[in-house]
N, C-alpha and C. Protein backbone atom coordinates (compact mmCIF):
# COMPACT_ATOMS: atom_id res chain seq x y z
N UNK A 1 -42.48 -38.09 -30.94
CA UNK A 1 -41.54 -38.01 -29.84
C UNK A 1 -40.83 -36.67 -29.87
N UNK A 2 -40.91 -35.89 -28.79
CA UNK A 2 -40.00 -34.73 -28.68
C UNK A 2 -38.58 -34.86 -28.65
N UNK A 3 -37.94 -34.83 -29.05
CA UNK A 3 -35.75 -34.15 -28.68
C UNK A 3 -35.92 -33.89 -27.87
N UNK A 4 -34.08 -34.21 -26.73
CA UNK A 4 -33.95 -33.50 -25.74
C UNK A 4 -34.24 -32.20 -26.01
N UNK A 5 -33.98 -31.53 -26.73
CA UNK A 5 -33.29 -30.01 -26.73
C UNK A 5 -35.26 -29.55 -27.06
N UNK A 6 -36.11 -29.89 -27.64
CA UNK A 6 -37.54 -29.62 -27.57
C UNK A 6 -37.97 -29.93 -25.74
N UNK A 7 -37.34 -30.46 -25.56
CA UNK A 7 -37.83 -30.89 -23.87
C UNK A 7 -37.26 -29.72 -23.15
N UNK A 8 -35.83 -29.77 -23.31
CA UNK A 8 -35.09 -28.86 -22.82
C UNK A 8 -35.52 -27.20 -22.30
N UNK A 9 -36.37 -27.07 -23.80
CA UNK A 9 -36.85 -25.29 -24.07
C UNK A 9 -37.90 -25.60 -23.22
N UNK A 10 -38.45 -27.17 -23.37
CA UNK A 10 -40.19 -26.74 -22.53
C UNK A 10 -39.96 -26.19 -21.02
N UNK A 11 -38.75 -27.54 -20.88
CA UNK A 11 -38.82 -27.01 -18.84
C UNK A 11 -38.36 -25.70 -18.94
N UNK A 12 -37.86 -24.94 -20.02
CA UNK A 12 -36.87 -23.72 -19.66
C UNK A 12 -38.20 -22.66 -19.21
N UNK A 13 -38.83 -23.01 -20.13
CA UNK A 13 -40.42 -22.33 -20.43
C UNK A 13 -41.03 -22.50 -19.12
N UNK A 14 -41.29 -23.95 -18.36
CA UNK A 14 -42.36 -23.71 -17.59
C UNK A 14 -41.22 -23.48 -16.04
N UNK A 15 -39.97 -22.86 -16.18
CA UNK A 15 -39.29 -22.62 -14.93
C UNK A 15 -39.63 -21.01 -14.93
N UNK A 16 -39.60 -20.45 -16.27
CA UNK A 16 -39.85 -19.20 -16.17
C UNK A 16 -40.93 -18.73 -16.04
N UNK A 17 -41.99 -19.35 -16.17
CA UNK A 17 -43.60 -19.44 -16.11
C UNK A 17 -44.32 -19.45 -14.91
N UNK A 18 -43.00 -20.64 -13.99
CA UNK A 18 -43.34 -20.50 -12.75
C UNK A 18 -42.59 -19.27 -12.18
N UNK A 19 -41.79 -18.53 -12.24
CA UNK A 19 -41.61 -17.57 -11.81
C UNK A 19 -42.58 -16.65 -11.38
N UNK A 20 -43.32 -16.42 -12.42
CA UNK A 20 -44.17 -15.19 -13.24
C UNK A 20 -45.86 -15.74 -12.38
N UNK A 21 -45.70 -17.03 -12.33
CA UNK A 21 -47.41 -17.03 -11.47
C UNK A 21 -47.37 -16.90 -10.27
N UNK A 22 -48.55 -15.96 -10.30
CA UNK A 22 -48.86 -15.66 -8.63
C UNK A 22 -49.65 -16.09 -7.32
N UNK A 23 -49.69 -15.88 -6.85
CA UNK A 23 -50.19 -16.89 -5.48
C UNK A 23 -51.88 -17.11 -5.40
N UNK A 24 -52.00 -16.07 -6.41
CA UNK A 24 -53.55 -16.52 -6.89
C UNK A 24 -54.25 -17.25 -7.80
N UNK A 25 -53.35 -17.48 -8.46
CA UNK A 25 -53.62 -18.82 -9.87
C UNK A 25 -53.81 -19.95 -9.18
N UNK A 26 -54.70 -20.46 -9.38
CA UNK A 26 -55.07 -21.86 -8.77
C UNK A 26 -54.52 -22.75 -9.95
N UNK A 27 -53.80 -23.64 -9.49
CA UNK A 27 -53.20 -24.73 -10.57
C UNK A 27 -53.56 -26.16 -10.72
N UNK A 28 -55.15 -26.05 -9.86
CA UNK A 28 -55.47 -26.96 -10.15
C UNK A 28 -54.61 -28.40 -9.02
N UNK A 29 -53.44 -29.26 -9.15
CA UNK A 29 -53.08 -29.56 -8.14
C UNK A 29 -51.85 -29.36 -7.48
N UNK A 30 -51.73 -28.14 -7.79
CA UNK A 30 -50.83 -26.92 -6.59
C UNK A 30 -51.35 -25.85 -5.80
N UNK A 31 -51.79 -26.40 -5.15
CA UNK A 31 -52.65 -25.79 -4.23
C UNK A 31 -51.75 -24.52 -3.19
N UNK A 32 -50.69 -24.57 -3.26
CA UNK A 32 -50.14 -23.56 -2.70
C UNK A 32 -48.54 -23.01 -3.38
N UNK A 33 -48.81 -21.50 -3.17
CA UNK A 33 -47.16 -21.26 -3.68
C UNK A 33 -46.94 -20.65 -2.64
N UNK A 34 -45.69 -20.03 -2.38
CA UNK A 34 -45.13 -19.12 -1.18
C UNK A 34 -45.41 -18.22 -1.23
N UNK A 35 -45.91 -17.33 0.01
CA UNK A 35 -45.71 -15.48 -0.58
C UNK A 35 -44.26 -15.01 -0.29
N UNK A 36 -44.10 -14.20 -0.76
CA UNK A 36 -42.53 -13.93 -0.72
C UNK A 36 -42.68 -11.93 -0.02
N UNK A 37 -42.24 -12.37 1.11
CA UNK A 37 -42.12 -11.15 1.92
C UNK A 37 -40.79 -10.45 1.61
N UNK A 38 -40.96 -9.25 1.08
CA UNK A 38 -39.15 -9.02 1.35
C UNK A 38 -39.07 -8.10 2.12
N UNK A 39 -37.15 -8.41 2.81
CA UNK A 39 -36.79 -7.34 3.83
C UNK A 39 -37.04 -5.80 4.04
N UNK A 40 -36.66 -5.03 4.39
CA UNK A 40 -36.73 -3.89 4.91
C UNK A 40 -35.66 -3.18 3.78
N UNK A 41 -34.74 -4.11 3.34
CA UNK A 41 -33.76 -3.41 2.15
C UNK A 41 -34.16 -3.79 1.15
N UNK A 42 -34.46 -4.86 0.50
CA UNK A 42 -35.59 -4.96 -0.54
C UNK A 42 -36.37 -3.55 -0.97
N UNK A 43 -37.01 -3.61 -0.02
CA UNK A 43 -38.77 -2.19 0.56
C UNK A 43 -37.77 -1.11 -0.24
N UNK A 44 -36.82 -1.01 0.53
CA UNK A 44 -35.96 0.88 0.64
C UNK A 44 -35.75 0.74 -0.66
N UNK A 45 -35.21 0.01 -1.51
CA UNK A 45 -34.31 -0.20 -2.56
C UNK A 45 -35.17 -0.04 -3.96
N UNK A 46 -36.92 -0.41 -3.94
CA UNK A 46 -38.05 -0.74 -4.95
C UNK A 46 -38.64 0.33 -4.28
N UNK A 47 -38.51 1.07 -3.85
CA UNK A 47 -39.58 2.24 -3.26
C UNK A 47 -40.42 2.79 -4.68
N UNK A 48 -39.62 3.35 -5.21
CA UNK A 48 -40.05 4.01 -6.61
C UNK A 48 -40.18 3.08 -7.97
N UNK A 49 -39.97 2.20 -7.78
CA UNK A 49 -39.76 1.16 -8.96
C UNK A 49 -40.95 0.75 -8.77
N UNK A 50 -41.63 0.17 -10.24
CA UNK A 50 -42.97 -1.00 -9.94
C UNK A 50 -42.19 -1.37 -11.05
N UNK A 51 -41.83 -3.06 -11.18
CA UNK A 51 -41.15 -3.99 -11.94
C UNK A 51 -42.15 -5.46 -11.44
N UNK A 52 -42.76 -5.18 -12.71
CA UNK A 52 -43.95 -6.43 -12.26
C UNK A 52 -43.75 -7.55 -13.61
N UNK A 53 -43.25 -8.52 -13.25
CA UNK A 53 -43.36 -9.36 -14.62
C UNK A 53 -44.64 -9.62 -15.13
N UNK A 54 -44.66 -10.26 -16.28
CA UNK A 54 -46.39 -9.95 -16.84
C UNK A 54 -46.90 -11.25 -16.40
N UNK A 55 -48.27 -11.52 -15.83
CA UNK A 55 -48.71 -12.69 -15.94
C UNK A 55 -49.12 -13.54 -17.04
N UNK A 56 -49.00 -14.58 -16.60
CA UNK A 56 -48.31 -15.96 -18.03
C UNK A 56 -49.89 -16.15 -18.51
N UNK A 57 -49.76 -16.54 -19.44
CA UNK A 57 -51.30 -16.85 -20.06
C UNK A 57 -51.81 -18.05 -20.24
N UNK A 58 -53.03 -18.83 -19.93
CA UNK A 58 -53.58 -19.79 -19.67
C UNK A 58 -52.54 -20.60 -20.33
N UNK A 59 -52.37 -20.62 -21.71
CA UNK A 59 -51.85 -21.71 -22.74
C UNK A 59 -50.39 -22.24 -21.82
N UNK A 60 -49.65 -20.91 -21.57
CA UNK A 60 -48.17 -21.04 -20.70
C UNK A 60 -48.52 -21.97 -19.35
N UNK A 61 -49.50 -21.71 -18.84
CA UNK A 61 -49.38 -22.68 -17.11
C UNK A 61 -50.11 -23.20 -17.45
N UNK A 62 -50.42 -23.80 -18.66
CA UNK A 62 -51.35 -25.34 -18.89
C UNK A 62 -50.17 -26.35 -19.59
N UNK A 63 -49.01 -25.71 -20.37
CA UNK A 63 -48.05 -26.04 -20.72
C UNK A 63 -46.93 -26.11 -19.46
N UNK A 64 -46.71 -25.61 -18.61
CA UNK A 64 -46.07 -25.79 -17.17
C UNK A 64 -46.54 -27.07 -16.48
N UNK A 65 -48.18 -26.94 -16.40
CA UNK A 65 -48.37 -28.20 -15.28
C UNK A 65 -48.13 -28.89 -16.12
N UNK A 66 -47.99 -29.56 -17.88
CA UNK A 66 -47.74 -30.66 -18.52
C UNK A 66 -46.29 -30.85 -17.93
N UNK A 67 -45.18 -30.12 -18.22
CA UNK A 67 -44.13 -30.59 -17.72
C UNK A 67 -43.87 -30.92 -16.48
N UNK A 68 -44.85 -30.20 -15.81
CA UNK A 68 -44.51 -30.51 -14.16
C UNK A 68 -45.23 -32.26 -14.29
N UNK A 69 -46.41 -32.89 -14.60
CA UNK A 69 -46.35 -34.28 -14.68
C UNK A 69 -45.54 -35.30 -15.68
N UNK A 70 -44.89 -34.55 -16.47
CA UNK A 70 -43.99 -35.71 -17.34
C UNK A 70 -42.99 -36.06 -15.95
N UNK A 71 -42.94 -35.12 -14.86
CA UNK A 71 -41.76 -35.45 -13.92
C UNK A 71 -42.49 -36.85 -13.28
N UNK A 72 -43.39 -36.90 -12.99
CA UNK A 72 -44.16 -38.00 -12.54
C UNK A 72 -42.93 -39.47 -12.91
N UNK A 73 -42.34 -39.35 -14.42
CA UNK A 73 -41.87 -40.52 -14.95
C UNK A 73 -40.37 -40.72 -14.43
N UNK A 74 -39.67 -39.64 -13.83
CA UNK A 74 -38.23 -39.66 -13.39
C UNK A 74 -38.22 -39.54 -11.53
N UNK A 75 -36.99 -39.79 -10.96
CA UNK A 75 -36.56 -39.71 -9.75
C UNK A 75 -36.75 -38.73 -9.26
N UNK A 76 -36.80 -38.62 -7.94
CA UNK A 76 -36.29 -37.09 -7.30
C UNK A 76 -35.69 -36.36 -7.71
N UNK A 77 -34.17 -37.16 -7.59
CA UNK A 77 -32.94 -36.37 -8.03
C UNK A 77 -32.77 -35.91 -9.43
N UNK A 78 -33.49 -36.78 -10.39
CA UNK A 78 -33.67 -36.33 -11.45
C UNK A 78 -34.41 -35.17 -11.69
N UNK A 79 -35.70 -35.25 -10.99
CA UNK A 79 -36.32 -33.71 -10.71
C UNK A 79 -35.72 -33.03 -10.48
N UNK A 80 -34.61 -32.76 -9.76
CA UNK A 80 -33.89 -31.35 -8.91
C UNK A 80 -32.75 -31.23 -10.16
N UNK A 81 -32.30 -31.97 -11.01
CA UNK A 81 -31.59 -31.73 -11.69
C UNK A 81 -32.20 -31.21 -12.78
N UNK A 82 -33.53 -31.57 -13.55
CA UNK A 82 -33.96 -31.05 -14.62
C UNK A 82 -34.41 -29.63 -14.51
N UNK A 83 -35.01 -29.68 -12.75
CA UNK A 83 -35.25 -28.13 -12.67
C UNK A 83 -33.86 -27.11 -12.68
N UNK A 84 -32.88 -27.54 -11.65
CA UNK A 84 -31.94 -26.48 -12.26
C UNK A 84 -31.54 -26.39 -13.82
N UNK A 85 -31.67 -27.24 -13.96
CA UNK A 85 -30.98 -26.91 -15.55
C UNK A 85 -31.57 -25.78 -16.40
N UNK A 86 -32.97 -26.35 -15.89
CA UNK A 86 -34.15 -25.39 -16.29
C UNK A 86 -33.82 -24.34 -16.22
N UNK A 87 -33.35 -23.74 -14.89
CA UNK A 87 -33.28 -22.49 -14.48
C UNK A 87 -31.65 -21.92 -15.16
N UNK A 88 -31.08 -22.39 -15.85
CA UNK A 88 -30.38 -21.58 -16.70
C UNK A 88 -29.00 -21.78 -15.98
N UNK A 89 -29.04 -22.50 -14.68
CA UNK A 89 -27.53 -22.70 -14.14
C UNK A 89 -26.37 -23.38 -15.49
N UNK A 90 -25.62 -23.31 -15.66
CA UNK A 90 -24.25 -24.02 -16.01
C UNK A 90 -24.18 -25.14 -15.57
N UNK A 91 -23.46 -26.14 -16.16
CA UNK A 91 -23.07 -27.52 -15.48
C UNK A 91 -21.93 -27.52 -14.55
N UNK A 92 -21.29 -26.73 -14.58
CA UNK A 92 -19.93 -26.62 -13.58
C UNK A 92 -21.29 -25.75 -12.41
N UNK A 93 -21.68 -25.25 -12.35
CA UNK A 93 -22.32 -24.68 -10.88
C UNK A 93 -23.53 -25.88 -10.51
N UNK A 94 -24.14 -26.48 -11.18
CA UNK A 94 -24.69 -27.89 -10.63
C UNK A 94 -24.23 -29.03 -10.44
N UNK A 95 -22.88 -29.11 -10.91
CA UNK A 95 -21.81 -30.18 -10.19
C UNK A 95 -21.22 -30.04 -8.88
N UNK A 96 -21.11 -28.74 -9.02
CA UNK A 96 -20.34 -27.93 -7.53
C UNK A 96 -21.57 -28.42 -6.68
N UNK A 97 -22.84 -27.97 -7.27
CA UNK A 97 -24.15 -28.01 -6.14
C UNK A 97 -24.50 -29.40 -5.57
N UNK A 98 -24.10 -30.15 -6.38
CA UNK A 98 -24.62 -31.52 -6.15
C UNK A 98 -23.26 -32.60 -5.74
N UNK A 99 -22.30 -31.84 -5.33
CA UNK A 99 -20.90 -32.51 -5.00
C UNK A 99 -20.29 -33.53 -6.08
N UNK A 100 -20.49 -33.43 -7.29
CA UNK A 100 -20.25 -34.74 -8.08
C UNK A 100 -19.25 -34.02 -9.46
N UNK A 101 -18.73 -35.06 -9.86
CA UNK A 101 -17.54 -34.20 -10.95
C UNK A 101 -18.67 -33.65 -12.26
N UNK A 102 -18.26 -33.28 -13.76
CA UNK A 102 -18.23 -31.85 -13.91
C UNK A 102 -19.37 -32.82 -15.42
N UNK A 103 -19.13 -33.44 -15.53
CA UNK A 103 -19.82 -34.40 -16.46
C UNK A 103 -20.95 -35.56 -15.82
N UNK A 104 -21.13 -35.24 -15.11
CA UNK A 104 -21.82 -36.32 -14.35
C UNK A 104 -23.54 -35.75 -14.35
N UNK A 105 -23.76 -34.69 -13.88
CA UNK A 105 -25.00 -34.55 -13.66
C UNK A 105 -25.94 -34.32 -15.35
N UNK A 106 -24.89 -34.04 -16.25
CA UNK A 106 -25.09 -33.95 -17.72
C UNK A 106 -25.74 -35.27 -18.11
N UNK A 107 -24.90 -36.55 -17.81
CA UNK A 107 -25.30 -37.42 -18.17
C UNK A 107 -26.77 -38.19 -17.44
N UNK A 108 -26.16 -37.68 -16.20
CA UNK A 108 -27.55 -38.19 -15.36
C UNK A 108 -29.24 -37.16 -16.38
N UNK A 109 -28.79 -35.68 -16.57
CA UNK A 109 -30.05 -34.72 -16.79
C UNK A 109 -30.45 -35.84 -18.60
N UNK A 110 -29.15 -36.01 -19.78
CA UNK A 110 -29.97 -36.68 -20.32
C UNK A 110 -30.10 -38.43 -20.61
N UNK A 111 -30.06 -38.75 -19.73
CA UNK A 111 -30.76 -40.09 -19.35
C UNK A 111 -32.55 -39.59 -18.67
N UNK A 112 -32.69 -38.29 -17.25
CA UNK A 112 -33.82 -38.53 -17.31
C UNK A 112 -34.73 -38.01 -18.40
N UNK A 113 -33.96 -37.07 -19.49
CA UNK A 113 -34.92 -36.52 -20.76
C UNK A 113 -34.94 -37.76 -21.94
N UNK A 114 -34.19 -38.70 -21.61
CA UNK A 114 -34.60 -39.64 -22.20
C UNK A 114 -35.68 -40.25 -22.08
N UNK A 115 -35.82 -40.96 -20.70
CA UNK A 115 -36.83 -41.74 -20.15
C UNK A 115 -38.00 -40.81 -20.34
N UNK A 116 -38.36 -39.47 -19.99
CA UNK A 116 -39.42 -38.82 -20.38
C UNK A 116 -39.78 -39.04 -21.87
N UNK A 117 -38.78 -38.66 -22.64
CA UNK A 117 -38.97 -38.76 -24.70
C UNK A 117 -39.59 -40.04 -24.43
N UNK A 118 -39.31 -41.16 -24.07
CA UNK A 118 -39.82 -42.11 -24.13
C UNK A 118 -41.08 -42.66 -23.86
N UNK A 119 -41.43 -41.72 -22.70
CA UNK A 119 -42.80 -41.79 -22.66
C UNK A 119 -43.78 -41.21 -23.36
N UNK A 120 -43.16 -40.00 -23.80
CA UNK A 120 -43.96 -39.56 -24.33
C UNK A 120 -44.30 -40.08 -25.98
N UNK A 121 -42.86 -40.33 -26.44
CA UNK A 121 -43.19 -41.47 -27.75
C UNK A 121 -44.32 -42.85 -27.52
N UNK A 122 -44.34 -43.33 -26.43
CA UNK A 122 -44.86 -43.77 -25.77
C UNK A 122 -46.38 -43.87 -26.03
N UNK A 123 -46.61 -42.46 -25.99
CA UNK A 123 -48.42 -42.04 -25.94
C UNK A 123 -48.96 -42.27 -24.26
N UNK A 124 -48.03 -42.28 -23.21
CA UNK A 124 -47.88 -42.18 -21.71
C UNK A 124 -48.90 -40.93 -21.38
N UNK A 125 -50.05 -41.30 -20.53
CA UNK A 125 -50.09 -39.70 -19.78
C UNK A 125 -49.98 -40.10 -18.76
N UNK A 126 -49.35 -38.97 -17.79
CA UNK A 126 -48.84 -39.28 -16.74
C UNK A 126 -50.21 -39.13 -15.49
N UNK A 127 -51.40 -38.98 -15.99
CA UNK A 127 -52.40 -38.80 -15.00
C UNK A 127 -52.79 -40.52 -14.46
């Protein structure tokens, strides 16, 4: 069975992972990501810059889509909460986000890393 805080690093891992893949990685069943056009001030601003993050390596977005199906085992809302967390927000700026007091979405994020540990103690695959 994994720890929250082993769970914790994974989503941290596959939020940053998803950052970093590009619209050409086939993921198998993500069949689409966004292209991301930027403005005209964007353009002016990177003219001279090339700032390319590195692309993630098989092991990293085979370890991403695992976490992306342990979500299979929690709520929506639990999804949107594990992903921000993921993404490095604070709990006071995902309380604000989610209108709810300042301890609340904490308890909700580990209740759903519970129910995941559990599956996965479990021997659960989520396919």
């Amino acid at each position: 069975m994994e720890c929250k805080d082993e769970l914790a690093n994974r989503y941290r891992e596959a939020w940053l992972v998803a950052r970093r893949v590009s619209s050409g990685i086939n993921l198998r069943y993500s069949a689409f990501w966004p292209e991301i056009n930027p403005n005209r001030w964007e353009v002016y601003q990177g003219e001279n810059k090339i700032l390319r993050l590195p692309e993630p390596s098989e092991d990293e977005v085979d370890r991403m889509v695992q976490c992306m199906r342990w979500l299979r085992w929690v709520s929506e809302e639990e999804r949107k909460l594990i992903w921000l967390r993921a993404s490095g927000l604070p709990w006071r700026v995902i309380a604000e986000d989610l209108g709810v007091n300042r301890k609340t979405p904490y308890a909700h994020w580990r209740k759903a890393m519970s129910r995941i540990a559990i599956h996965l103690a479990g021997g659960r695959n989520p396919e």
